[in-house]
Protein backbone atom coordinates (compact mmCIF):
# COMPACT_ATOMS: atom_id res chain seq x y z
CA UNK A 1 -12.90 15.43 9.33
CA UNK A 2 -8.88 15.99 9.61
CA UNK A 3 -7.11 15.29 6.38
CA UNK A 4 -5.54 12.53 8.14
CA UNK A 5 -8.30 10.83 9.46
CA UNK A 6 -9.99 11.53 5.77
CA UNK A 7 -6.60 9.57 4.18
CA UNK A 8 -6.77 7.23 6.57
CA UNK A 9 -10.47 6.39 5.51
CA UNK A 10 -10.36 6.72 2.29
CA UNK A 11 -7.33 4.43 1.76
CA UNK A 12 -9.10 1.42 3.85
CA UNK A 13 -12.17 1.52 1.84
CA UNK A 14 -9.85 1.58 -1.31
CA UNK A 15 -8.27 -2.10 0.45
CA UNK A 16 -12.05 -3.18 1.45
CA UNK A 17 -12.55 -3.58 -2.37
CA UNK A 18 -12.35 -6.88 -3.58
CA UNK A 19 -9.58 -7.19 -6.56
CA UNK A 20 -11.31 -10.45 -8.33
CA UNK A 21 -12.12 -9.48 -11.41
CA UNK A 22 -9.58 -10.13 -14.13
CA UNK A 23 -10.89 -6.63 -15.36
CA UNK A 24 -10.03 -5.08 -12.19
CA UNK A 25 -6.21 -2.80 -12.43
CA UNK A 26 -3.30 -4.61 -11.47
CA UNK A 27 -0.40 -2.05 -10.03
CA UNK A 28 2.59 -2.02 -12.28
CA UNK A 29 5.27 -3.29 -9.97
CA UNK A 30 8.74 -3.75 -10.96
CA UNK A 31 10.34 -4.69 -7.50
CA UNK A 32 8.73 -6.31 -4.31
CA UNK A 33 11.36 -6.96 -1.55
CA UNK A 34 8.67 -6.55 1.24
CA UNK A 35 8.37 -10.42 1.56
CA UNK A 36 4.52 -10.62 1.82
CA UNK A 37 2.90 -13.23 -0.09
CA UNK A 38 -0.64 -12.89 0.01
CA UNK A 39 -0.33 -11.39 -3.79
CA UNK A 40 -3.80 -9.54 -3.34
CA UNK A 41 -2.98 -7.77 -0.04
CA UNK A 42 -0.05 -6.08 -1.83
CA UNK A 43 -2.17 -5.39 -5.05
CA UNK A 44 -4.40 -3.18 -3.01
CA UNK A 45 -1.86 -1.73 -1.17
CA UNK A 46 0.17 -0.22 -4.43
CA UNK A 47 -3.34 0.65 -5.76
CA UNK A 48 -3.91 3.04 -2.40
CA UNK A 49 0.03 4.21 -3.42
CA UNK A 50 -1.72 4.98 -6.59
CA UNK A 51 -4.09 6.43 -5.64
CA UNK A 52 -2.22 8.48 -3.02
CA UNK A 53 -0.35 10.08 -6.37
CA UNK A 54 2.87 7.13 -6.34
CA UNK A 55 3.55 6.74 -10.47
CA UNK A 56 4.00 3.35 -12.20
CA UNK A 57 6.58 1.41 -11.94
CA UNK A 58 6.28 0.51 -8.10
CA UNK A 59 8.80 -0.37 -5.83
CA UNK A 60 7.98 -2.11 -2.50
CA UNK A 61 9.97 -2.37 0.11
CA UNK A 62 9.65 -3.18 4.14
CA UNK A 63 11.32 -2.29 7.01
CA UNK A 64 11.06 -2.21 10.70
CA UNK A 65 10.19 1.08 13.00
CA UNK A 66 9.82 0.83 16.65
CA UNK A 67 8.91 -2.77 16.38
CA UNK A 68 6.48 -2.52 13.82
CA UNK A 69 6.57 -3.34 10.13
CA UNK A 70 5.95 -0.44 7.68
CA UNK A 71 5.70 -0.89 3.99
CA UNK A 72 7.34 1.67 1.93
CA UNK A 73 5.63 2.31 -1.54
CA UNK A 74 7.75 4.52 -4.42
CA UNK A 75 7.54 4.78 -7.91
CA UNK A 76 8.95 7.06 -10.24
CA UNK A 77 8.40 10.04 -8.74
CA UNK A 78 9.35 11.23 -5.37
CA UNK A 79 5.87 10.38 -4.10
CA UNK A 80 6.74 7.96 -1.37
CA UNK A 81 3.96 6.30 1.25
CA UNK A 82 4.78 4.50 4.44
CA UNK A 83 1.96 1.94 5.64
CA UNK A 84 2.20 0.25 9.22
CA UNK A 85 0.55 -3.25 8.36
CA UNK A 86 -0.26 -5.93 11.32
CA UNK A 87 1.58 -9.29 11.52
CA UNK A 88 -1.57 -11.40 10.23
CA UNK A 89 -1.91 -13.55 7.03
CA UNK A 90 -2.83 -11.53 5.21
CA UNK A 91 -1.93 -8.35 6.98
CA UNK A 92 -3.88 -5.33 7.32
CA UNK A 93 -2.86 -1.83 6.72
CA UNK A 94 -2.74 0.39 9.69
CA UNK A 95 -2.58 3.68 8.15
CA UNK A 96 -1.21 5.40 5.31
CA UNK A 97 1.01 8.59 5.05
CA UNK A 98 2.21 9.78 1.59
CA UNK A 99 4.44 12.91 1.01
């Protein structure tokens, strides 16, 4: 398996876990611009930033590239990931690529 087929897995089976347990981690994030509300979607998306090596604090930002919306995840270190995420309610995360 490709490392980017491996990130790609490992991050979706990171969102496939449910986050209702109030023991469960909730990301530290100080700014969220990326104007989704479905607060658990973007819970498990800064916990697969996380977990991708982005530090605590979290910003979260989104933009548009070639028509499709892509989540940007920093924090505060130069870790940054980009997710493509559908247009649903809540949307899904089409991939994940950290540098």
């Amino acid at each position: 398996m490709n490392r980017k087929t491996f990130l790609t897995v490992s991050a979706a089976l990171l969102l496939a876990m449910p986050v209702a347990s109030a023991k469960e981690k909730e990301a530290n994030i100080a700014s969220d611009t990326s104007g989704i509300s479905h607060a658990q979607f973007v819970n498990n998306i800064a916990l697969a930033a996380i977990g991708m090596g982005v530090k605590e604090p979290l910003n979260i930002s989104m933009s548009q590239e070639s028509g499709k919306k892509v989540l940007t995840v920093s924090g505060s270190n130069s870790t940054r990931c980009r997710i493509p995420v559908s247009d649903g309610n809540p949307p899904t995360m089409n991939g994940i690529s950290c540098k």
